[in-house]
Protein backbone atom coordinates (compact mmCIF):
# COMPACT_ATOMS: atom_id res chain seq x y z
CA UNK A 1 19.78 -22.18 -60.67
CA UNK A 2 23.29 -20.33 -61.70
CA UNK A 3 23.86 -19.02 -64.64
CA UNK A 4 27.05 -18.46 -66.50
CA UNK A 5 27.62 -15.95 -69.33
CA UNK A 6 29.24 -12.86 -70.55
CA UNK A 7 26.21 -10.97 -69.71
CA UNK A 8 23.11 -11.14 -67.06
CA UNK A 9 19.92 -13.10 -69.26
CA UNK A 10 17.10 -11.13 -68.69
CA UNK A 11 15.17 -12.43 -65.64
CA UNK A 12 18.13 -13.33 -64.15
CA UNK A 13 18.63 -11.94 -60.47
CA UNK A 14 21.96 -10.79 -59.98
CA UNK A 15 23.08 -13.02 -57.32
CA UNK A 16 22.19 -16.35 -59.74
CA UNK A 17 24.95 -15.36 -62.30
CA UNK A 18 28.28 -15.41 -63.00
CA UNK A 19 30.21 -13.06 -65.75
CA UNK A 20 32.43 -15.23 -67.90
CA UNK A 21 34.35 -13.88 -70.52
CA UNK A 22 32.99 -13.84 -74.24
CA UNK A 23 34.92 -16.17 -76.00
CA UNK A 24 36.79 -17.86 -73.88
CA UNK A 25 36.96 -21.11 -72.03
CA UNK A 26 36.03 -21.27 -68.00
CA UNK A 27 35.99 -24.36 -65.69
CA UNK A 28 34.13 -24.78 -62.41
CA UNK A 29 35.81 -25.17 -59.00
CA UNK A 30 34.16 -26.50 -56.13
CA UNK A 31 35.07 -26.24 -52.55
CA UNK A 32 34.23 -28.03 -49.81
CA UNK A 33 34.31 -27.08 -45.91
CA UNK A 34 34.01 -29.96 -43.42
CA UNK A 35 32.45 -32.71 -46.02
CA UNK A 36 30.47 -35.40 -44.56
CA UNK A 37 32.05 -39.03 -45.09
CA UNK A 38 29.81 -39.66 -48.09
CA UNK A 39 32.45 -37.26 -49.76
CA UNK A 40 35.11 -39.51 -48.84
CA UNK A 41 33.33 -42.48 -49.44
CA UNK A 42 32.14 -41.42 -52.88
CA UNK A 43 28.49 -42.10 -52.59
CA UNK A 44 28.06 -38.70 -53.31
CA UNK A 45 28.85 -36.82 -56.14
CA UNK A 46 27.68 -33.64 -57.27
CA UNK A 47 26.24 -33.29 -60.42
CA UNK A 48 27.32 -32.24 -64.32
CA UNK A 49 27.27 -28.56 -65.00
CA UNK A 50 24.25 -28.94 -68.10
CA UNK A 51 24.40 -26.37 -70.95
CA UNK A 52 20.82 -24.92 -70.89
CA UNK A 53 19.59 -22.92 -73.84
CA UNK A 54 15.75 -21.35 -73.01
CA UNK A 55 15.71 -18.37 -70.94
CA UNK A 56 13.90 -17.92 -67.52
């Protein structure tokens, strides 16, 4: 699981989140290296980014 947030939730190993900026707006970007034709082909897509509110 990755979190984003202004600051690390406790329980949260480093590596799992990412520093946004209090009050501000952010947007995901994802990149893809040598996709498999179910990219092109749009049987797959990746999931919705899902607001979570409980803690680890």
């Amino acid at each position: 699981m990755l979190w984003f947030a202004p600051e690390r939730p406790a329980g949260v190993v480093e590596g799992n989140w990412v520093q946004t900026l209090p009050d501000r707006n952010w947007f995901a970007v994802l990149r893809f290296y040598s996709p498999l034709p179910a990219f092109f082909d749009k049987s797959w897509q990746p999931d919705e980014i899902e607001p979570r509110t409980e803690r680890p």
